[in-house]
N, C-alpha and C. Protein backbone atom coordinates (compact mmCIF):
# COMPACT_ATOMS: atom_id res chain seq x y z
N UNK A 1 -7.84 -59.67 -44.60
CA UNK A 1 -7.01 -59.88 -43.45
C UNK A 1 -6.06 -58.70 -43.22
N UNK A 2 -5.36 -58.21 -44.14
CA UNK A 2 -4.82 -57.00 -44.22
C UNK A 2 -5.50 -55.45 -44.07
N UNK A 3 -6.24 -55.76 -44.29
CA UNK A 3 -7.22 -54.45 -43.57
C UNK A 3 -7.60 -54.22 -42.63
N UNK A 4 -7.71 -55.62 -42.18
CA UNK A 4 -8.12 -55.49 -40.29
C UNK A 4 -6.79 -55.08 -39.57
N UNK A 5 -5.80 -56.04 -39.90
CA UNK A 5 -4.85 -55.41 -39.30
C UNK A 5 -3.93 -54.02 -39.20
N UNK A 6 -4.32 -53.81 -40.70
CA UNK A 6 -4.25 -51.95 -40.77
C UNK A 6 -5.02 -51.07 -40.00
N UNK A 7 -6.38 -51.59 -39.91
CA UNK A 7 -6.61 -50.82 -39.06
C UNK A 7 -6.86 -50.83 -37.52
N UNK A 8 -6.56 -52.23 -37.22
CA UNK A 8 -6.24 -52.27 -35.75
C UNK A 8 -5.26 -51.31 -35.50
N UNK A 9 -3.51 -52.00 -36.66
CA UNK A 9 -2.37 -50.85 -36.04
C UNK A 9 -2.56 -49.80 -35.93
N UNK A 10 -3.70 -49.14 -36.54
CA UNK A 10 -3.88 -47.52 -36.84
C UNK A 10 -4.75 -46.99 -35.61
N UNK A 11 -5.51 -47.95 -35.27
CA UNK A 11 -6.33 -47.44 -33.97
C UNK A 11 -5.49 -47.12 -33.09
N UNK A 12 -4.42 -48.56 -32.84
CA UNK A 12 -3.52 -48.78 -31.54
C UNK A 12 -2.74 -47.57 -31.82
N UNK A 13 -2.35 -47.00 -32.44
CA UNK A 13 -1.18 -46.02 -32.62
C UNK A 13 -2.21 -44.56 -32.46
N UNK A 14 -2.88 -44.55 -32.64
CA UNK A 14 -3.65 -43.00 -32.78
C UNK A 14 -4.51 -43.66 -30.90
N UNK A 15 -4.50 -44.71 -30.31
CA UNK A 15 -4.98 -44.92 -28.99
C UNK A 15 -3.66 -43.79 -28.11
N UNK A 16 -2.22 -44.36 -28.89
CA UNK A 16 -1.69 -44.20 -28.04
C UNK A 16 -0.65 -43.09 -28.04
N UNK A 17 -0.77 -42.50 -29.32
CA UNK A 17 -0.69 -40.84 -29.61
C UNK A 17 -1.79 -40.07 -28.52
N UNK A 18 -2.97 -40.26 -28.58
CA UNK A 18 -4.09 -39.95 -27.96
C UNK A 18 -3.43 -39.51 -26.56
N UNK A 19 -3.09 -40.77 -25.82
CA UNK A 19 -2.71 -41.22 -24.66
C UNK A 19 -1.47 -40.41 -24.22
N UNK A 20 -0.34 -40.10 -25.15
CA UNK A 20 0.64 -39.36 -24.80
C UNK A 20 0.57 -37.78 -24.85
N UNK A 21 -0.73 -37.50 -25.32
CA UNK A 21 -0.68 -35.86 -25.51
C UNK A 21 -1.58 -35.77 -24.12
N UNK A 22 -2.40 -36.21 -24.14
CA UNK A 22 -2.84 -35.85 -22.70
C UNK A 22 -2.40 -36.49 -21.81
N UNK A 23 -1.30 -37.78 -21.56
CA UNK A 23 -0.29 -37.07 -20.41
C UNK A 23 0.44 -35.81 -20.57
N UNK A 24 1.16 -35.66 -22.06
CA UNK A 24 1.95 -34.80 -21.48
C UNK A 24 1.20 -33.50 -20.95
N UNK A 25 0.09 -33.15 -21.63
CA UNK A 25 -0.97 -32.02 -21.03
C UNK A 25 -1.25 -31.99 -19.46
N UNK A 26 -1.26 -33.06 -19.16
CA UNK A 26 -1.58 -33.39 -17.66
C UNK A 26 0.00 -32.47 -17.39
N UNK A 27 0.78 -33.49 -17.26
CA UNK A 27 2.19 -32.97 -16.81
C UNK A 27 2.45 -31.36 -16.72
N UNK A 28 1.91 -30.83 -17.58
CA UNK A 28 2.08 -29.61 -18.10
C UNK A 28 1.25 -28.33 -16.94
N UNK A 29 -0.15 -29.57 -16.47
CA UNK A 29 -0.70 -28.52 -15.63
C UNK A 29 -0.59 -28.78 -14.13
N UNK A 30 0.84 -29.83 -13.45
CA UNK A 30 0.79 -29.34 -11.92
C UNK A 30 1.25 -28.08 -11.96
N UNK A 31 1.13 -28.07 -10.66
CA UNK A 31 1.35 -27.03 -9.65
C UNK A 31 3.06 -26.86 -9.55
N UNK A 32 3.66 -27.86 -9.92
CA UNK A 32 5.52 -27.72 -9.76
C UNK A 32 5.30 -27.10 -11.13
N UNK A 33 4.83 -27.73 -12.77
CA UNK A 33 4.91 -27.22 -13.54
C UNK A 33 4.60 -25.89 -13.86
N UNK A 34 3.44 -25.38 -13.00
CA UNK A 34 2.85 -24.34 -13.40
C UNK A 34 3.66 -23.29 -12.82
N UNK A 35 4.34 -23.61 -11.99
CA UNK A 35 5.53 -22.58 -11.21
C UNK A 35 6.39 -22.27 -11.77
N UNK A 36 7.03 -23.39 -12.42
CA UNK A 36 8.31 -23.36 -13.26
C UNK A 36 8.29 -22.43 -14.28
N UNK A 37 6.88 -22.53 -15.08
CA UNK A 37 6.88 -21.87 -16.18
C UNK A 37 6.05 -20.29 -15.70
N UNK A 38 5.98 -19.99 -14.59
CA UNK A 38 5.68 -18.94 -14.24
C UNK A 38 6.80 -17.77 -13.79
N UNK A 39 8.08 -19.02 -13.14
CA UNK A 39 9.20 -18.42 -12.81
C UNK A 39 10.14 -17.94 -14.42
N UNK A 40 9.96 -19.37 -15.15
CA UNK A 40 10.76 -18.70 -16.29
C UNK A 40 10.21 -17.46 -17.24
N UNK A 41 8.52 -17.35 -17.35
CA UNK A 41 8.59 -16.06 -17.47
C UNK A 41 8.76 -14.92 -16.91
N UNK A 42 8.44 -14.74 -15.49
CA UNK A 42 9.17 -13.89 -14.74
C UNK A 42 10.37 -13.37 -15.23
N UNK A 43 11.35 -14.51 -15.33
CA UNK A 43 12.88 -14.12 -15.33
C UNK A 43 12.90 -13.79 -16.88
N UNK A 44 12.11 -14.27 -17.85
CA UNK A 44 12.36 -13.30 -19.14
C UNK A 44 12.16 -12.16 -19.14
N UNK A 45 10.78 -11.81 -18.27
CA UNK A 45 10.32 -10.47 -18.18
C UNK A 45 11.19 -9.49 -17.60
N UNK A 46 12.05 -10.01 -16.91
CA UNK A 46 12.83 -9.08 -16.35
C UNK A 46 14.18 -9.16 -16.89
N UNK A 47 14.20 -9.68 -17.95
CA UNK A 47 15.77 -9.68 -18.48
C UNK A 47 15.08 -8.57 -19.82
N UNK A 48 13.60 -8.96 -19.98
CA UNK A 48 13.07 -7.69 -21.15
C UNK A 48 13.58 -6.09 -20.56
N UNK A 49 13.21 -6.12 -19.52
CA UNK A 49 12.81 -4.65 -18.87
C UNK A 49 14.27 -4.07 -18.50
N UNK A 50 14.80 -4.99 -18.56
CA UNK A 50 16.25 -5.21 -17.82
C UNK A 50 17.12 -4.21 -19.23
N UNK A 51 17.05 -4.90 -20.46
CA UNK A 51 17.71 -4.51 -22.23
C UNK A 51 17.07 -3.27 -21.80
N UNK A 52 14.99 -2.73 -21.88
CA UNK A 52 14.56 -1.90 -22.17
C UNK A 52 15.40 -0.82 -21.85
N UNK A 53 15.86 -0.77 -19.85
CA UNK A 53 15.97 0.35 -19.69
C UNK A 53 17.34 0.69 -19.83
N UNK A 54 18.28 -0.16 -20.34
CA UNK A 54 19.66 0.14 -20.68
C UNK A 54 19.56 0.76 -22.22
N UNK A 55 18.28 0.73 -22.48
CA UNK A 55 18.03 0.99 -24.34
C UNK A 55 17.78 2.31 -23.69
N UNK A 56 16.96 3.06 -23.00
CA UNK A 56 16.26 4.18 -22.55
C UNK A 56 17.76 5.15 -22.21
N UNK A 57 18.36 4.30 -21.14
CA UNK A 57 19.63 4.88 -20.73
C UNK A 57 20.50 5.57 -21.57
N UNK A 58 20.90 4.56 -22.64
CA UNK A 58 21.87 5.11 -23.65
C UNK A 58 21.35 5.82 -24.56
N UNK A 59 19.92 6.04 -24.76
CA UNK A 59 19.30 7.19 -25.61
C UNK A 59 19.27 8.27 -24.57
N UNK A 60 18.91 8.36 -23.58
CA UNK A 60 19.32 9.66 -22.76
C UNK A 60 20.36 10.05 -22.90
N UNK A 61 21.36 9.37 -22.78
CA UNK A 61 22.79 9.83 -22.65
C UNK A 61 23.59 10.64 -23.93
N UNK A 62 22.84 9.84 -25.37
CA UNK A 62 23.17 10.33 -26.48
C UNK A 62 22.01 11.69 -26.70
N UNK A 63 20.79 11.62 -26.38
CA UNK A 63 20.34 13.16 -26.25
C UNK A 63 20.98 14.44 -25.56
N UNK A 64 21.11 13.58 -24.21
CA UNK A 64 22.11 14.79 -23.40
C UNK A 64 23.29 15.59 -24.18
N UNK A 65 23.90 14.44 -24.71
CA UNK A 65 25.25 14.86 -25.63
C UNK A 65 24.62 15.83 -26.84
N UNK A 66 23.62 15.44 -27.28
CA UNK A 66 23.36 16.55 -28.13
C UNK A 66 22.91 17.28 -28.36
N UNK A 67 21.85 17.69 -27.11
CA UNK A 67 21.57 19.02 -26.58
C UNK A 67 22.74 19.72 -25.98
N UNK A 68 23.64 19.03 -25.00
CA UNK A 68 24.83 19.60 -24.62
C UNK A 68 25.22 20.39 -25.59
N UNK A 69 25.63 19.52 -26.87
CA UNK A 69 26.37 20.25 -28.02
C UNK A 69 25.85 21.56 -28.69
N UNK A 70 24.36 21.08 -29.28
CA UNK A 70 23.37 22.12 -29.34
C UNK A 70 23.79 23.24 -28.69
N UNK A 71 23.55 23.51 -27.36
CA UNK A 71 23.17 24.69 -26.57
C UNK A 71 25.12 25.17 -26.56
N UNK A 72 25.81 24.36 -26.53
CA UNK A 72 27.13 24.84 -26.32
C UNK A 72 27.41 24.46 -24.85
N UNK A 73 27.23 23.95 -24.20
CA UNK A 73 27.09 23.72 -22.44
C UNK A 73 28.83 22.41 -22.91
N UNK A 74 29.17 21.74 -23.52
CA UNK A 74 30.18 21.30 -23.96
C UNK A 74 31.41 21.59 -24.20
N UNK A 75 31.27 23.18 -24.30
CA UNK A 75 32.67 23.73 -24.92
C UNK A 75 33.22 24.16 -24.16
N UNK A 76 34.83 24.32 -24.35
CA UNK A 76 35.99 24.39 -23.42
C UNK A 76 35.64 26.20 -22.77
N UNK A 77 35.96 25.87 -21.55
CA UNK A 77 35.65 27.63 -20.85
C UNK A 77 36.90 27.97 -21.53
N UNK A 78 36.63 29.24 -21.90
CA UNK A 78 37.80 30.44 -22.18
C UNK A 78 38.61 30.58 -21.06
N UNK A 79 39.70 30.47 -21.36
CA UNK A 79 40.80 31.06 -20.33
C UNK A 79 40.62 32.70 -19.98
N UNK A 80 40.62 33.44 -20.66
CA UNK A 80 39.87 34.53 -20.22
C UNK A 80 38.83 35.00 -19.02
N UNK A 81 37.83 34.25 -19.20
CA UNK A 81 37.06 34.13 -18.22
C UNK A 81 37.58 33.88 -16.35
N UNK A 82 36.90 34.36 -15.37
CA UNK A 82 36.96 33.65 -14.48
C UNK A 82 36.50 31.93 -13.92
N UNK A 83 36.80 31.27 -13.02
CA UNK A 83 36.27 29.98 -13.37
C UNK A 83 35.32 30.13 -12.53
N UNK A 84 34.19 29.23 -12.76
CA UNK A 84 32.39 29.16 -12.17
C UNK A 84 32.97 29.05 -10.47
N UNK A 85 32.40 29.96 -9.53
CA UNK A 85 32.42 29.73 -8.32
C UNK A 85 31.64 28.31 -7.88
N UNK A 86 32.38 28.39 -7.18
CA UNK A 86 31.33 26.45 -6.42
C UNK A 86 31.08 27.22 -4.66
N UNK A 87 29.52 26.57 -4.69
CA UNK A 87 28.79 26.89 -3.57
C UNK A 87 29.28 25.51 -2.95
N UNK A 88 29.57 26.46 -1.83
CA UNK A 88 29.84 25.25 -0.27
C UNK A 88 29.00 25.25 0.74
N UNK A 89 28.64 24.38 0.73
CA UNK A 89 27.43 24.21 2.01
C UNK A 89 27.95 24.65 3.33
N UNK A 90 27.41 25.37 4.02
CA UNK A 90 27.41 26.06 5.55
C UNK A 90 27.13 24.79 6.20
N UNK A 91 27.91 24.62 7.14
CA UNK A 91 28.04 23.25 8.47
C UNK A 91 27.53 23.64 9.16
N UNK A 92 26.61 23.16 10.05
CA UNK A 92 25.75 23.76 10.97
C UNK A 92 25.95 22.47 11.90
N UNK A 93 26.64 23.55 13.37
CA UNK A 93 27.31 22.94 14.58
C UNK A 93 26.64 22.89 15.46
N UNK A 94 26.28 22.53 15.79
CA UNK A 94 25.42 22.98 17.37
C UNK A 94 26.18 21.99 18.62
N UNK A 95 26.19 22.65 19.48
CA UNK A 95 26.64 21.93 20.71
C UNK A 95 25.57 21.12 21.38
N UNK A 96 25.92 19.76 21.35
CA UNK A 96 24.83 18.73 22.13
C UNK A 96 24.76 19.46 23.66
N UNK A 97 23.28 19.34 23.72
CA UNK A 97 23.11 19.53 25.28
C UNK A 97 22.85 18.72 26.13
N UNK A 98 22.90 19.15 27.18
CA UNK A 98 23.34 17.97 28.29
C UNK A 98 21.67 17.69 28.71
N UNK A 99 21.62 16.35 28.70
CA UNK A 99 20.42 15.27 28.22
C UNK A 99 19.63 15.68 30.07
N UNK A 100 18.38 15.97 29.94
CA UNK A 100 17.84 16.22 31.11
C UNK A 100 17.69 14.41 31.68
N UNK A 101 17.20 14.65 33.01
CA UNK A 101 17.76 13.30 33.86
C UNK A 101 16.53 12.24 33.56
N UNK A 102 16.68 11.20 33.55
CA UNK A 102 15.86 10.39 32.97
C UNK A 102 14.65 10.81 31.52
N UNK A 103 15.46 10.86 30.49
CA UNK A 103 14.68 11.04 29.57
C UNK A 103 15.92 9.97 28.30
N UNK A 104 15.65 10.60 27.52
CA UNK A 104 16.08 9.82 26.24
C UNK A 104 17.24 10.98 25.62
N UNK A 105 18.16 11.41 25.33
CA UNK A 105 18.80 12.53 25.54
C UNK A 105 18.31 13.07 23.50
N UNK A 106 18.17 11.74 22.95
CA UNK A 106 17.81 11.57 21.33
C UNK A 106 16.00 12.24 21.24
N UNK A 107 15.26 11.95 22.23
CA UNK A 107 13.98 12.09 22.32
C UNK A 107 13.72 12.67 23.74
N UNK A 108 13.62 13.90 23.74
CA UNK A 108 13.03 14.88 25.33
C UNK A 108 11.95 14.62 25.39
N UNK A 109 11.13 14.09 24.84
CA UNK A 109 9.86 13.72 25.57
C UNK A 109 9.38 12.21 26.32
N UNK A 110 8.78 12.13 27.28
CA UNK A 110 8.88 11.11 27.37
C UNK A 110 7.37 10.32 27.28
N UNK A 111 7.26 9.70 26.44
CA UNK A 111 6.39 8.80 25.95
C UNK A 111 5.52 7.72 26.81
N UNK A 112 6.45 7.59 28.19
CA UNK A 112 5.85 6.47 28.81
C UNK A 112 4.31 6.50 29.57
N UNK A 113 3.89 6.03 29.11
CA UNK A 113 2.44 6.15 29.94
C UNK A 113 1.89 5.60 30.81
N UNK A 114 2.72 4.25 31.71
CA UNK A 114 2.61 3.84 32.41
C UNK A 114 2.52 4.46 33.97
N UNK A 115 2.80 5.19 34.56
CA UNK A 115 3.13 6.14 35.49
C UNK A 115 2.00 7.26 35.10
């Protein structure tokens, strides 16, 4: 008598283990689910790439510094010296001209092809 009922309970319980993994499997494969977990890797992936290139950044920055140092491009100019001239860009003025009569004064040609 005890054996049957052992193994009824054991069926019923492994029926209904059975039963809960493939709902939750089901659950697992809509279309809301399958989004969700498409969006949350997304957003890991981009919090990865996100560290990477702040990792890339601050190794540039510490190379720069020590090639800077390296080459000497770091060190204080001599007072002696004159200081580095700085190039100034030439402004280039032109006087707007006066827009011929029915045209576009931005665009002299006129495009319309209707006429």
């Amino acid at each position: 008598m005890f054996r049957r009922t052992f193994w009824f309970t054991a069926g019923a319980a492994a029926g209904v283990w059975a039963t809960t993994k493939v709902n939750r499997k089901l659950r697992q494969l809509t279309p809301e689910s399958l989004a969700a977990q498409a969006a949350n890797k997304a957003i890991d992936a981009g919090h990865k790439l996100k560290d990477f290139a702040l990792d890339v950044r601050t190794g540039m920055v510490r190379r720069e510094a020590e090639l800077g140092e390296a080459l000497g491009l770091e060190a204080p100019a001599d007072p002696a010296l004159p200081a580095p001239r700085r190039v100034t860009a030439i402004e280039y003025t032109e006087k707007p001209r006066a827009p011929r009569s029915g045209t576009n004064p931005y665009n002299p040609h006129n495009r319309n092809e209707d006429h």
